[in-house]
C-alpha atoms as a PDB file:
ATOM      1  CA  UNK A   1     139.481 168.605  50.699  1.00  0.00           C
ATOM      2  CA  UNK A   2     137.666 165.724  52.472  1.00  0.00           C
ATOM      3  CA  UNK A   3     134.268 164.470  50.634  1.00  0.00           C
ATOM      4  CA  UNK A   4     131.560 165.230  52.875  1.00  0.00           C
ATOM      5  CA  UNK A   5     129.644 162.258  54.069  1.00  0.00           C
ATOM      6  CA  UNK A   6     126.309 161.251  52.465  1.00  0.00           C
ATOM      7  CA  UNK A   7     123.439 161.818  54.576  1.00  0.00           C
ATOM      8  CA  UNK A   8     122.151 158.544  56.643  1.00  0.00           C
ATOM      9  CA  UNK A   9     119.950 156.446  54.602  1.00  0.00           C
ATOM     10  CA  UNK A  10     121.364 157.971  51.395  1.00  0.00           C
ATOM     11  CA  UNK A  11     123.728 155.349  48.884  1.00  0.00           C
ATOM     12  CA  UNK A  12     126.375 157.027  47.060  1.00  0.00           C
ATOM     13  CA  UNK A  13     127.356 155.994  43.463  1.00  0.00           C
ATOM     14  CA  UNK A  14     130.166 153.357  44.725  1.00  0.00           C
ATOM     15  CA  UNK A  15     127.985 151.917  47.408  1.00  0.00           C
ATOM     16  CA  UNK A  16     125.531 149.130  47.575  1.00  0.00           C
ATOM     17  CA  UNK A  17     121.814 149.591  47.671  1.00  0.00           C
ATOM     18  CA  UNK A  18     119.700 150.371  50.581  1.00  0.00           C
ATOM     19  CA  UNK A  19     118.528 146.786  50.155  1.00  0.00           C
ATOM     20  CA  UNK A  20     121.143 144.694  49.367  1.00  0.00           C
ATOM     21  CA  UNK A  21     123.101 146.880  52.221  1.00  0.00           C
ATOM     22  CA  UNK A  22     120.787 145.497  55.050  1.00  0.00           C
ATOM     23  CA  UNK A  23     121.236 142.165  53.339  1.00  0.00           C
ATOM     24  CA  UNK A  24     124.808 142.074  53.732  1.00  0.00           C
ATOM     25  CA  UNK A  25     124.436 143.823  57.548  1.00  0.00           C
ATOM     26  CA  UNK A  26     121.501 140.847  58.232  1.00  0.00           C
ATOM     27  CA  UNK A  27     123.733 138.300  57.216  1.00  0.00           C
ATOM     28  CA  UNK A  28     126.959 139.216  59.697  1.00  0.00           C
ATOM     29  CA  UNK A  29     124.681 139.905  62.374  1.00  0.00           C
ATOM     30  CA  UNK A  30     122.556 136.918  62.392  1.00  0.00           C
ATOM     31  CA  UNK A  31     125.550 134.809  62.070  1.00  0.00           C
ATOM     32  CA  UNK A  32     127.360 136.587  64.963  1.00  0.00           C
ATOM     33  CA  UNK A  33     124.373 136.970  67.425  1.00  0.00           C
ATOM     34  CA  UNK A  34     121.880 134.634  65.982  1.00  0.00           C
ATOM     35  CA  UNK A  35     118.012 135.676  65.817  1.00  0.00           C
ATOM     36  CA  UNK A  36     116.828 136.578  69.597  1.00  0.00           C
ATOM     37  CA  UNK A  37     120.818 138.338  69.878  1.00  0.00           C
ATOM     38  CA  UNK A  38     119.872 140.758  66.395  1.00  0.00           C
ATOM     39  CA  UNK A  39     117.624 143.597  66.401  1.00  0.00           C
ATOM     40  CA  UNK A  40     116.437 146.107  63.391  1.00  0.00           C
ATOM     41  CA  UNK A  41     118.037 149.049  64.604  1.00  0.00           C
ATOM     42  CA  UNK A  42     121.534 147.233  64.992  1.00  0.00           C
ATOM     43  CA  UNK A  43     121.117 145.979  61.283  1.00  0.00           C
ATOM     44  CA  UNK A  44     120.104 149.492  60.275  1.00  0.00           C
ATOM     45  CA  UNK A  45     123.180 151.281  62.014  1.00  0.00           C
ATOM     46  CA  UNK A  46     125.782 148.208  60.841  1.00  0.00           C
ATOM     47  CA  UNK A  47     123.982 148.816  57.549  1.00  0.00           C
ATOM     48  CA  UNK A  48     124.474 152.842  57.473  1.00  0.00           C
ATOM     49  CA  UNK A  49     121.004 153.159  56.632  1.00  0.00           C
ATOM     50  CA  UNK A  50     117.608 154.525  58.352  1.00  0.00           C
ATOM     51  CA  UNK A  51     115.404 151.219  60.492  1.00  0.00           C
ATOM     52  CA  UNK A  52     112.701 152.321  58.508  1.00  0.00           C
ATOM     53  CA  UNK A  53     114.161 151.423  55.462  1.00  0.00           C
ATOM     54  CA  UNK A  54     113.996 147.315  56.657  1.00  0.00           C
ATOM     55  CA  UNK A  55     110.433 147.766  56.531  1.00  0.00           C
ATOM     56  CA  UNK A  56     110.085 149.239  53.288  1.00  0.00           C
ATOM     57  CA  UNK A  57     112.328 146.477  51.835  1.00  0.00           C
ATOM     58  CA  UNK A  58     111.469 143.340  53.916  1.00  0.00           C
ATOM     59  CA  UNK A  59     108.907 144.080  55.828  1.00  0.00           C
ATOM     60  CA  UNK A  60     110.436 142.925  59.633  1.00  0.00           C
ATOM     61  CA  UNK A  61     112.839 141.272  61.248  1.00  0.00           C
ATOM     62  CA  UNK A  62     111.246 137.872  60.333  1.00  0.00           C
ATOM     63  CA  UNK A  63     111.022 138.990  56.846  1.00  0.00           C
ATOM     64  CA  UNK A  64     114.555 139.957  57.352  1.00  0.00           C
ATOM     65  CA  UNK A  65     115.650 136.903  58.622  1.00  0.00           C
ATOM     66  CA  UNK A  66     114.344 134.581  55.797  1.00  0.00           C
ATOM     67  CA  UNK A  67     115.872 136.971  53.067  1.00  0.00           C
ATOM     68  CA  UNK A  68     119.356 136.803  54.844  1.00  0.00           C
ATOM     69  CA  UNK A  69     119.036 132.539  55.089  1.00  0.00           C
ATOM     70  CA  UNK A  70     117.804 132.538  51.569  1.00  0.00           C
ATOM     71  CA  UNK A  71     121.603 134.245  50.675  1.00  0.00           C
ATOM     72  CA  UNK A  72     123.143 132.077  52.202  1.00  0.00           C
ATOM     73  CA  UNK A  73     121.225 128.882  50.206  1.00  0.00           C
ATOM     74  CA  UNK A  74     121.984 130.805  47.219  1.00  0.00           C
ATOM     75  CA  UNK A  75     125.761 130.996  48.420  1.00  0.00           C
ATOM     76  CA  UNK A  76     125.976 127.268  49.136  1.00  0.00           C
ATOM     77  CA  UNK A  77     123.893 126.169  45.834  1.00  0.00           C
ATOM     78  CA  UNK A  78     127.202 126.421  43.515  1.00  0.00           C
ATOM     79  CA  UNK A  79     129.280 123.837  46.634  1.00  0.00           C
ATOM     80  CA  UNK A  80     126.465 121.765  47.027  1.00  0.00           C
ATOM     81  CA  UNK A  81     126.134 120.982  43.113  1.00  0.00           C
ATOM     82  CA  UNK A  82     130.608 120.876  42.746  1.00  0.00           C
ATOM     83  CA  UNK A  83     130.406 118.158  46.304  1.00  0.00           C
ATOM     84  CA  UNK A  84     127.268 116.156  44.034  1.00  0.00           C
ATOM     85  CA  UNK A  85     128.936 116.355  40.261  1.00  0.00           C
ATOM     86  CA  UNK A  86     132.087 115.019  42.192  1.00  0.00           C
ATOM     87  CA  UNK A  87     130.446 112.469  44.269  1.00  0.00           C
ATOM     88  CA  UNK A  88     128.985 110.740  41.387  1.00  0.00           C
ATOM     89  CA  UNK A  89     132.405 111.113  39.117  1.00  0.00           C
ATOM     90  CA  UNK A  90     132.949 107.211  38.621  1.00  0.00           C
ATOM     91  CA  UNK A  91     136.417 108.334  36.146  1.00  0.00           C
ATOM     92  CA  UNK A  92     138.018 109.518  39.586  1.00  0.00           C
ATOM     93  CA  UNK A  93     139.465 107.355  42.423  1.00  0.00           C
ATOM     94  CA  UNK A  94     137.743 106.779  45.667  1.00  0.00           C
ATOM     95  CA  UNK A  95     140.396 108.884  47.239  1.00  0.00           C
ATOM     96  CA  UNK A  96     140.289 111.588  44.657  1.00  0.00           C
ATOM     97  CA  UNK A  97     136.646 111.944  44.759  1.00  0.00           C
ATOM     98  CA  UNK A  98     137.360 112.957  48.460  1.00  0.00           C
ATOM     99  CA  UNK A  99     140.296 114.643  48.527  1.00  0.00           C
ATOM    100  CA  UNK A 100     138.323 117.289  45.959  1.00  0.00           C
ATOM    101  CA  UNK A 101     135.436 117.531  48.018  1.00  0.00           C
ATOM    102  CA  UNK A 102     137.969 118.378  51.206  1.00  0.00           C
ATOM    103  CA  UNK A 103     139.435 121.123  48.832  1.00  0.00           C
ATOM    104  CA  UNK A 104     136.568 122.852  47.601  1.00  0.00           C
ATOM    105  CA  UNK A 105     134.851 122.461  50.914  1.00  0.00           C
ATOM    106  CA  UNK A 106     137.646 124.764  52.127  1.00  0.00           C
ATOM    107  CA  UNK A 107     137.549 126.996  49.472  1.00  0.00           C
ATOM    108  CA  UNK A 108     133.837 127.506  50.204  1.00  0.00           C
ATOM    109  CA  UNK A 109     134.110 128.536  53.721  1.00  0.00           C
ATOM    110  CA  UNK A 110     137.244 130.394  53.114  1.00  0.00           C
ATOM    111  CA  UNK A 111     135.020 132.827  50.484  1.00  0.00           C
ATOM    112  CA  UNK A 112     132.053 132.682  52.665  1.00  0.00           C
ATOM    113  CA  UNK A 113     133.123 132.822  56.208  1.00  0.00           C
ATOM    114  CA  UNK A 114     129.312 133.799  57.342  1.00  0.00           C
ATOM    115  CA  UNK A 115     127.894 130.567  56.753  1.00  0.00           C
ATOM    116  CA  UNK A 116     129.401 128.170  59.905  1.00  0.00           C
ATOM    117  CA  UNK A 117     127.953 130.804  62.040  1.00  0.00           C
ATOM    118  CA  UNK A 118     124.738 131.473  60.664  1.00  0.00           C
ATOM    119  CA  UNK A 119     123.867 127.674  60.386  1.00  0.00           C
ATOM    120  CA  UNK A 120     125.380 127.577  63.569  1.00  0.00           C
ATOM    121  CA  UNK A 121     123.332 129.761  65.693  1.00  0.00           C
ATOM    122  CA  UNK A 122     120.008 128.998  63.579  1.00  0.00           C
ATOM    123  CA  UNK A 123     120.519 124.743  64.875  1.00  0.00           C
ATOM    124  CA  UNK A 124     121.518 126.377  68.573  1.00  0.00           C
ATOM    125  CA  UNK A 125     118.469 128.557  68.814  1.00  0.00           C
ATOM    126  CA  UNK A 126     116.114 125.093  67.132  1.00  0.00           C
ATOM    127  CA  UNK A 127     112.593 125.654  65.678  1.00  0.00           C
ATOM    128  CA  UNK A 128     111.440 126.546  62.441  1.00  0.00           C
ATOM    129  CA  UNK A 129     114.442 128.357  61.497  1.00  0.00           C
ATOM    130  CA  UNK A 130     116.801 125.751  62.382  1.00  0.00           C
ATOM    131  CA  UNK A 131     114.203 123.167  60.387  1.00  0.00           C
ATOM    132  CA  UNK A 132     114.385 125.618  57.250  1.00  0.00           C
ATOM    133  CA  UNK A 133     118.379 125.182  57.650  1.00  0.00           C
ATOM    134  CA  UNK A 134     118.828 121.455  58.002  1.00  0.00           C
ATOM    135  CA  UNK A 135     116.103 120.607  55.215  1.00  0.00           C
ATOM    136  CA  UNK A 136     117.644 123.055  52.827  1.00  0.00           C
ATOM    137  CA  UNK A 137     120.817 123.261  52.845  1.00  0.00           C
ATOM    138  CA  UNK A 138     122.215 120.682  55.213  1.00  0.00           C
ATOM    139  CA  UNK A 139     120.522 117.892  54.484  1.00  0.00           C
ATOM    140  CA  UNK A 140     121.517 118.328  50.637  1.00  0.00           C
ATOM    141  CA  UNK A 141     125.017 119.113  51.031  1.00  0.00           C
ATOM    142  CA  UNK A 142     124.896 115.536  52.963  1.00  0.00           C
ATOM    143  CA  UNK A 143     123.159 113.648  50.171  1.00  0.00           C
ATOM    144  CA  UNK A 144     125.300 115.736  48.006  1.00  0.00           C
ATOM    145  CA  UNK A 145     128.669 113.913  49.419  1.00  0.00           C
ATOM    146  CA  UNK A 146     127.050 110.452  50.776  1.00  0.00           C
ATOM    147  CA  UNK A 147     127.511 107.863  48.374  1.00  0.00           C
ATOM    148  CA  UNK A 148     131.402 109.015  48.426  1.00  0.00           C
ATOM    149  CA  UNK A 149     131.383 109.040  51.945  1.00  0.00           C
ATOM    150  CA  UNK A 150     129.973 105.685  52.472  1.00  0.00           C
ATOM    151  CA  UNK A 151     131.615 104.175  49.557  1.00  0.00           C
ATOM    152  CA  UNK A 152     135.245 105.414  51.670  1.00  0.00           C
ATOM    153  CA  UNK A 153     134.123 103.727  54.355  1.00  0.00           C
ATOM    154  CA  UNK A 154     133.082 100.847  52.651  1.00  0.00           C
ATOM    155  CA  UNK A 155     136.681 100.047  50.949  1.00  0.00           C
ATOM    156  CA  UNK A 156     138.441 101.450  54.858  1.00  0.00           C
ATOM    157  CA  UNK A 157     139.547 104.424  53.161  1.00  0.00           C
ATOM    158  CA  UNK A 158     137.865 106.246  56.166  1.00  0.00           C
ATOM    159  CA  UNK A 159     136.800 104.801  59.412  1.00  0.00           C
ATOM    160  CA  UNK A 160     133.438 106.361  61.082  1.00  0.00           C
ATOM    161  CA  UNK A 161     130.494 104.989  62.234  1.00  0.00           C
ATOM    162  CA  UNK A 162     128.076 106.548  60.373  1.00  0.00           C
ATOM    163  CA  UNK A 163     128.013 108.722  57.201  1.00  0.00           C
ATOM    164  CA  UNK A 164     126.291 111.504  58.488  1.00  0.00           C
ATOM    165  CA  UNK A 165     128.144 111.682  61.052  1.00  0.00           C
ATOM    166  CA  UNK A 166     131.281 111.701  58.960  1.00  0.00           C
ATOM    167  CA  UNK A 167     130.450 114.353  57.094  1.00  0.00           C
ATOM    168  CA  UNK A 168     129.497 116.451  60.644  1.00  0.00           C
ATOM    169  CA  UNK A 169     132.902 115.502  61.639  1.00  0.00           C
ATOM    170  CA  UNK A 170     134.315 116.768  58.243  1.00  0.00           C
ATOM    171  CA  UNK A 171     132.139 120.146  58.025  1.00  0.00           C
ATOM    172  CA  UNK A 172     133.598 121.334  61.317  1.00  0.00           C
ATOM    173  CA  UNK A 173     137.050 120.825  60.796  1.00  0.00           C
ATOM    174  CA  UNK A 174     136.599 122.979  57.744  1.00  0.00           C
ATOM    175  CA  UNK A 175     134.566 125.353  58.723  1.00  0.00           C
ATOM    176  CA  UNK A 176     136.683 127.498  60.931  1.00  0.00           C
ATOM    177  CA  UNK A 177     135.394 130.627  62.514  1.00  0.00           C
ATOM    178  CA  UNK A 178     136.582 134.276  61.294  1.00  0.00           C
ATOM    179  CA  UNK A 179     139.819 134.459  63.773  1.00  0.00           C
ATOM    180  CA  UNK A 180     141.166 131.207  61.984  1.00  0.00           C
ATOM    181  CA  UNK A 181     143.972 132.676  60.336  1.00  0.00           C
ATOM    182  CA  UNK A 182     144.967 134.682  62.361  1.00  0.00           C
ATOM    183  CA  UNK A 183     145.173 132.207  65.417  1.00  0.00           C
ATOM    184  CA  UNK A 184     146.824 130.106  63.219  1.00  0.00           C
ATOM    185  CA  UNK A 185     149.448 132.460  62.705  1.00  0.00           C
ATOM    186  CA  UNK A 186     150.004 133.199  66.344  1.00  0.00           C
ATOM    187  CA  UNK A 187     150.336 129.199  67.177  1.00  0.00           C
ATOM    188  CA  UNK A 188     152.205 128.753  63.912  1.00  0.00           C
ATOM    189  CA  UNK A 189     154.266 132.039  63.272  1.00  0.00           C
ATOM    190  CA  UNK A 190     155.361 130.126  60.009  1.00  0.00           C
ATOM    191  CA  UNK A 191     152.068 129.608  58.378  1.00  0.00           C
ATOM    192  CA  UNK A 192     151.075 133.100  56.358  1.00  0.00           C
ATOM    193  CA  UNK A 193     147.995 133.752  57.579  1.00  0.00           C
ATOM    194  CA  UNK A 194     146.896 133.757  53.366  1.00  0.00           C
ATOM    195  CA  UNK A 195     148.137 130.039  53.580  1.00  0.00           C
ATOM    196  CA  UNK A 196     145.958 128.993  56.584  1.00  0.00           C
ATOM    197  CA  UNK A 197     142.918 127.592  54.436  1.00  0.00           C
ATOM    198  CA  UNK A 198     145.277 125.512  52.179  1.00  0.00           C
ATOM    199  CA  UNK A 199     146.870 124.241  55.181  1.00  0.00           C
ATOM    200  CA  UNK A 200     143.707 123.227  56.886  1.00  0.00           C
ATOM    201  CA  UNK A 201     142.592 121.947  53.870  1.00  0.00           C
ATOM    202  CA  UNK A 202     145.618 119.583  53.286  1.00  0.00           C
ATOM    203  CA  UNK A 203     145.861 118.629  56.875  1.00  0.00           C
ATOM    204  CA  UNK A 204     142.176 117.420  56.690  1.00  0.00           C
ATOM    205  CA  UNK A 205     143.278 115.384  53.543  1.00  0.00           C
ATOM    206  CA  UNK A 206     145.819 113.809  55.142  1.00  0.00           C
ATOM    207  CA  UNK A 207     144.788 113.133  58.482  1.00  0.00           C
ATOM    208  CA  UNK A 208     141.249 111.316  56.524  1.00  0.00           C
ATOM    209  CA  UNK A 209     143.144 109.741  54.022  1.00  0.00           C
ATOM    210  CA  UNK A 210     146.563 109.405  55.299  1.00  0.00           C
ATOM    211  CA  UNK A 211     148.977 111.539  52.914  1.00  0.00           C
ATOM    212  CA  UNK A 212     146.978 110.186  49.806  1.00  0.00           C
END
């Protein structure tokens, strides 16, 4: 016989919190529609909760907003730290220095698909939520890989004009949006769609560094 269904608003055993529920719901729906495009109701319903309960937790959509772009920091701490320890490795190669950060780089966005979007739509939308994004978690990841990056372009490892812009160049190609894989697969039937992050991240290795 078929479990009934909890009542709306109330968390069975195997579920997530009321809280940490919205959080998740916040965090897909900001990244998909961006902050003007998201409303409390739509994070409630995606959430399988009651709208009141955003208020009891956060407080508003505001409120909301900062709690969901405060995950994501948290998310992108551990990369951020991996792209610095690596950057500053002086036992590795120029080439292998890079050729890690390309790697994990992938492997980031692959386990946290949310984030290209959400930084995304906050730098479309500009203000103070796009300022909070750039000072706090792009800007670091930059400084985080810069003194690799400009040390490849130093030697002619890599050929760019700037850095920064670089490492704009090298974000995008690996952060691919949620339909990657599967588009992948339909261009490239022999690709597993499992593989496609491996195979982006190797392509970007080789077409930066030439096969190294």
């Amino acid at each position: 016989m078929d479990k009934p269904a909890a009542p709306r608003g109330r968390r069975t055993k195997d579920m997530p919190s009321g809280r940490e529920a919205l959080l998740e719901a916040a965090v897909r729906l900001f990244a998909a529609h961006g902050y003007e495009g998201t409303d409390i109701r739509s994070v409630a319903t995606a959430a399988g909760v009651g709208a009141n309960l955003i208020r009891v937790h956060f407080g508003g959509k505001a409120e909301l907003w900062t709690a969901a772009a405060e995950r994501i920091l948290d998310n992108a701490g551990p990369i951020i730290g991996v792209v610095s320890d690596l950057s500053a490795n002086s036992t590795l190669k120029i080439e292998e220095r890079l050729a890690l950060i390309i790697q994990e780089t992938a492997d980031f966005f692959r386990n946290n698909p949310d984030v290209r979007d959400f930084v995304f739509r906050c730098v479309v939308e500009s203000g103070e939520r796009a300022d909070l994004v750039t000072q706090r978690l792009l800007a670091p990841a930059y400084a985080a890989g810069k003194a690799t990056f400009e040390e490849a372009m130093t030697t002619g490892l890599i050929r760019a004009r700037h850095s920064a812009l670089f490492f704009i160049i090298l974000i995008n190609a690996l952060s691919q949006p949620h339909g990657f894989p599967a588009l992948l697969s339909i261009l490239a039937p022999e690709i597993p769609a499992e593989d496609a992050y491996d195979f982006l991240s190797m392509s970007v290795t080789e077409l930066f560094l030439h096969g190294i």
